[in-house]
C-alpha atoms as a PDB file:
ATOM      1  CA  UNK A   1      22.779  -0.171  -5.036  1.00  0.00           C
ATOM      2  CA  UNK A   2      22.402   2.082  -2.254  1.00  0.00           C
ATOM      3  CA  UNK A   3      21.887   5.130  -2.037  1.00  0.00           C
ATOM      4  CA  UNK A   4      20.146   8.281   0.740  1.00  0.00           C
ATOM      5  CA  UNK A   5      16.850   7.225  -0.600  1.00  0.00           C
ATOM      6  CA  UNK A   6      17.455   3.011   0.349  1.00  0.00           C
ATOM      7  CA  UNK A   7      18.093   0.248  -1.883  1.00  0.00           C
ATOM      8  CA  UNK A   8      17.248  -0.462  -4.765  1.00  0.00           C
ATOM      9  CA  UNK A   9      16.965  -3.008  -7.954  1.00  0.00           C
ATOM     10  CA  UNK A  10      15.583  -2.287 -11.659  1.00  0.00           C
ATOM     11  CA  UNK A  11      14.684  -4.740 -13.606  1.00  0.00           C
ATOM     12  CA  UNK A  12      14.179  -3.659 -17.525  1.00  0.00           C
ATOM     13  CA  UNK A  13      12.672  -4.945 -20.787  1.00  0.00           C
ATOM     14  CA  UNK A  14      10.143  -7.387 -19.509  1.00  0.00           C
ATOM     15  CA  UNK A  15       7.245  -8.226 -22.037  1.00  0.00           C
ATOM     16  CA  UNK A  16       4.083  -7.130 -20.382  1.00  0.00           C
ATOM     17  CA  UNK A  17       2.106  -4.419 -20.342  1.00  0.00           C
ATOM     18  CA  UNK A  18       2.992  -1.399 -17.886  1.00  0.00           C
ATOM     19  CA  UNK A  19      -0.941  -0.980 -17.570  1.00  0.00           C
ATOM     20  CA  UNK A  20      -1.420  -4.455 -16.449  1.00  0.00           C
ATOM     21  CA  UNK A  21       1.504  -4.533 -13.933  1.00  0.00           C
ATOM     22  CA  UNK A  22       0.642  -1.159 -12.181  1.00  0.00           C
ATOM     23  CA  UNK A  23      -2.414  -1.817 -10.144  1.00  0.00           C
ATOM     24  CA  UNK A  24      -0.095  -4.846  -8.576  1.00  0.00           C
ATOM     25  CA  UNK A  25       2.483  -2.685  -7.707  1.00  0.00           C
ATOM     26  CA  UNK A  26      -0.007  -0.212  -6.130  1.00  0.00           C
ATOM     27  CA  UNK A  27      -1.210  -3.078  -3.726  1.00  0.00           C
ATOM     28  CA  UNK A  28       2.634  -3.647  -2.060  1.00  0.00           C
ATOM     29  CA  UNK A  29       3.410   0.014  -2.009  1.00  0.00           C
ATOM     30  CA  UNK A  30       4.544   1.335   1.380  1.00  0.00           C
ATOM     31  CA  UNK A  31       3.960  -2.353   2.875  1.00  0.00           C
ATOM     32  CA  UNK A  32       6.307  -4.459   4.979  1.00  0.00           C
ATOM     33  CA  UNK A  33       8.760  -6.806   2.660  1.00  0.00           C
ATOM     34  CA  UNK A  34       7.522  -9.884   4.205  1.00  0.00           C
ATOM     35  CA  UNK A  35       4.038  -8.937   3.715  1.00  0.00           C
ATOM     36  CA  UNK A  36       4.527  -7.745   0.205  1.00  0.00           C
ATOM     37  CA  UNK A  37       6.245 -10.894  -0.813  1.00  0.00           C
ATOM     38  CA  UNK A  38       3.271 -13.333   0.777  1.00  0.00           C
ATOM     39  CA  UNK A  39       0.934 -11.135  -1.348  1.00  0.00           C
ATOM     40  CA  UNK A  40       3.104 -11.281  -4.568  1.00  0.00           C
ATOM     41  CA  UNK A  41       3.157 -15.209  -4.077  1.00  0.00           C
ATOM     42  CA  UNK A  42      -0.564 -15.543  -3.772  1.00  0.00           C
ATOM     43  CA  UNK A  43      -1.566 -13.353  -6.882  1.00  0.00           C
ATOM     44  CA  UNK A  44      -2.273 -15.268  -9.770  1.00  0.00           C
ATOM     45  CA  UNK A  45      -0.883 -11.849 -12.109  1.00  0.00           C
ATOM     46  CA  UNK A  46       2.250 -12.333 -14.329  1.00  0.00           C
ATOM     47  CA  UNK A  47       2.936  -8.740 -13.144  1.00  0.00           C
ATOM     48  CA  UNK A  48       3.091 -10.119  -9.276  1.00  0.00           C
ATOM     49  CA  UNK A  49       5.925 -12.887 -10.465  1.00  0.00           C
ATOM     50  CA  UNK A  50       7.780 -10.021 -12.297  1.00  0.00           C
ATOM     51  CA  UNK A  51       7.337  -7.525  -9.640  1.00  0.00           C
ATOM     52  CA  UNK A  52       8.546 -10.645  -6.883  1.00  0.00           C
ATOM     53  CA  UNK A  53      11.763 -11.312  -8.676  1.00  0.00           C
ATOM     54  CA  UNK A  54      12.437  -7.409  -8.775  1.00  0.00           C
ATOM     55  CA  UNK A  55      11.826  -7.036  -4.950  1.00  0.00           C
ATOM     56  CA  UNK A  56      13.723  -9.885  -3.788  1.00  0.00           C
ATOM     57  CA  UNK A  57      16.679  -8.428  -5.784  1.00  0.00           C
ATOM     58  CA  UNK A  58      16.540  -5.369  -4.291  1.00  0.00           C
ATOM     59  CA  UNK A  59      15.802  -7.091  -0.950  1.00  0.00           C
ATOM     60  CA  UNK A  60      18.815  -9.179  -1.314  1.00  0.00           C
ATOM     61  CA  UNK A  61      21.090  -5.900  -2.349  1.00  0.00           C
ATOM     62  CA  UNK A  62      19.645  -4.652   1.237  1.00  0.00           C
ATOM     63  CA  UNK A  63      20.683  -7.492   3.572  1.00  0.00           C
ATOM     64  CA  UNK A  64      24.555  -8.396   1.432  1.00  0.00           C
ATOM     65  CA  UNK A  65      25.598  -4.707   1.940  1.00  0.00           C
ATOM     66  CA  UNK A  66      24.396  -3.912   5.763  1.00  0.00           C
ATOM     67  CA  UNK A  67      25.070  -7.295   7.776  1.00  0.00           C
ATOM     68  CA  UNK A  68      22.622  -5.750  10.581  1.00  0.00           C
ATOM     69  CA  UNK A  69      19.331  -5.799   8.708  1.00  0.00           C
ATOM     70  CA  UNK A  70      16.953  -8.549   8.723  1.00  0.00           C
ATOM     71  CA  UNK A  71      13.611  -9.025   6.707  1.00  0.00           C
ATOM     72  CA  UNK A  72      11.527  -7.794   9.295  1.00  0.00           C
ATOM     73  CA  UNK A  73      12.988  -4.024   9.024  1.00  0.00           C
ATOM     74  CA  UNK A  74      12.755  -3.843   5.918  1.00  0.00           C
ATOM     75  CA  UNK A  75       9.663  -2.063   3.488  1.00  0.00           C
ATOM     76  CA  UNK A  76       8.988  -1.542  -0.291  1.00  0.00           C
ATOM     77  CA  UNK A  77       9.918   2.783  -0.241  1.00  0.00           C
ATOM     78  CA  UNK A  78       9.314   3.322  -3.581  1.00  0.00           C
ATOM     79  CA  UNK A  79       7.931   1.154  -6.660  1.00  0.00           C
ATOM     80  CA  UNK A  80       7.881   2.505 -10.492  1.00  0.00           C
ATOM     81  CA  UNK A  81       6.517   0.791 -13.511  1.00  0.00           C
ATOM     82  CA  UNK A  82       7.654   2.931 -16.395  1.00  0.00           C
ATOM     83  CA  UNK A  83       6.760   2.391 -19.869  1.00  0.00           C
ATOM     84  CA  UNK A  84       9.617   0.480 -22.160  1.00  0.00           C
ATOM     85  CA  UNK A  85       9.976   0.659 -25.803  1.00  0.00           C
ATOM     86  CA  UNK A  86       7.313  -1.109 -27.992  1.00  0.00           C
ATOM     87  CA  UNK A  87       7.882  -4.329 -30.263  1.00  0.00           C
ATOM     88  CA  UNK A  88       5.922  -4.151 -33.514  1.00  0.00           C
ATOM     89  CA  UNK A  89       4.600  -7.200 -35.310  1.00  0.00           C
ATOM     90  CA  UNK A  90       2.810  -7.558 -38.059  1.00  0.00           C
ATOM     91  CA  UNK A  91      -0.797  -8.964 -37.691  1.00  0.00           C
ATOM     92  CA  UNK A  92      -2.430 -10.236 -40.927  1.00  0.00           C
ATOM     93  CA  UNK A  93      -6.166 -10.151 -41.275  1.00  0.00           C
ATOM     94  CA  UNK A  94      -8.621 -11.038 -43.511  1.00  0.00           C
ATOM     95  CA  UNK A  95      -8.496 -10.229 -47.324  1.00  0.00           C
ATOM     96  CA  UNK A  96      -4.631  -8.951 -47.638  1.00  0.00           C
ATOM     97  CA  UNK A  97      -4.924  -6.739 -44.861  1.00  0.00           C
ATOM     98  CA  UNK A  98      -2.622  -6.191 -42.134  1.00  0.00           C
ATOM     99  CA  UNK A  99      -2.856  -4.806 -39.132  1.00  0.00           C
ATOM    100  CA  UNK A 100      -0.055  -3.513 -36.289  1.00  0.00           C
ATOM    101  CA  UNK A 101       0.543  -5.728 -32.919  1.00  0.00           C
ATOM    102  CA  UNK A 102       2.145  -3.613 -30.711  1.00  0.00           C
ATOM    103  CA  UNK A 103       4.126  -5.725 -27.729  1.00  0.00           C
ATOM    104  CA  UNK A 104       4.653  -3.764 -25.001  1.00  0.00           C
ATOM    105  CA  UNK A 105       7.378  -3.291 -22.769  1.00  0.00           C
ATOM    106  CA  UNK A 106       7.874  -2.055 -19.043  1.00  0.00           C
ATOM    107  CA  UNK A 107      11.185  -1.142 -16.669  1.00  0.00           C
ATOM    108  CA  UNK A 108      10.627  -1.261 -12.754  1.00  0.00           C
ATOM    109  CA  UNK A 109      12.502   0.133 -10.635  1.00  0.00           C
ATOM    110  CA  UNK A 110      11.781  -0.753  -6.762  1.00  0.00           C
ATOM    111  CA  UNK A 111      13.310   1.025  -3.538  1.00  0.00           C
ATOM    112  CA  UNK A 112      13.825  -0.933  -0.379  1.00  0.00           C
ATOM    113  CA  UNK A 113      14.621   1.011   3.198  1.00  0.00           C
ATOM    114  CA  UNK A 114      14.921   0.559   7.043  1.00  0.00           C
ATOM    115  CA  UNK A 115      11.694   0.427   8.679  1.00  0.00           C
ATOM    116  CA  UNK A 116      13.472   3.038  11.515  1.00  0.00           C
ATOM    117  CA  UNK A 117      13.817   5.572   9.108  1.00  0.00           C
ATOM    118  CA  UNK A 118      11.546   8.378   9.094  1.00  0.00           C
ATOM    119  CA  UNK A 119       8.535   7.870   6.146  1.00  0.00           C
ATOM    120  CA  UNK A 120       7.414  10.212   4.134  1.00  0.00           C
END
């Protein structure tokens, strides 16, 4: 999709923990693609695979709509990891109690744009 802001992919309803998947984001933010992809595929995180998939996407929306662009011009603009709804399951403990396992959820949303652009 592409918009005045750049290009962008969202990828929703993945099973982890927004709170585990931001501090990965926050390491590729404002970096170069191919630098933010050779970090992604050297972190051990389940965030960094989720986060990889999401960039390439957006990466790939980038270079099918503008023939022009290559790899090299391009950098993460924008990355959001916004919370998702919450799957509840039922935990049982000790003695006929129960207790609530919450399975969290998060959307993100990343923005790809021209390196020649003007930054914020």
């Amino acid at each position: 999709m592409e918009n005045k802001s750049g290009y962008r992919a969202v990828t929703k309803y993945l099973i982890a923990s927004p709170f585990k998947v931001r501090p990965v984001a926050d390491l590729i933010r404002r970096k170069p693609y191919p630098e933010a992809m050779s970090l992604l595929e050297n972190m051990p995180h389940k965030g960094a695979r989720l986060i990889r998939k999401t960039v390439k996407s957006a990466a790939s929306n980038a270079l099918g709509r503008n023939k022009q662009l290559d790899e090299d011009m391009l950098y993460i603009k924008e990355i959001l990891i916004d919370e998702g709804p919450r799957m509840k399951r039922v935990w049982f403990r000790a003695r006929g109690r129960a207790d609530m396992l919450l399975k969290r959820m998060c959307h993100i949303t990343v923005v790809i744009d021209e390196t020649g652009k003007a930054r914020n």
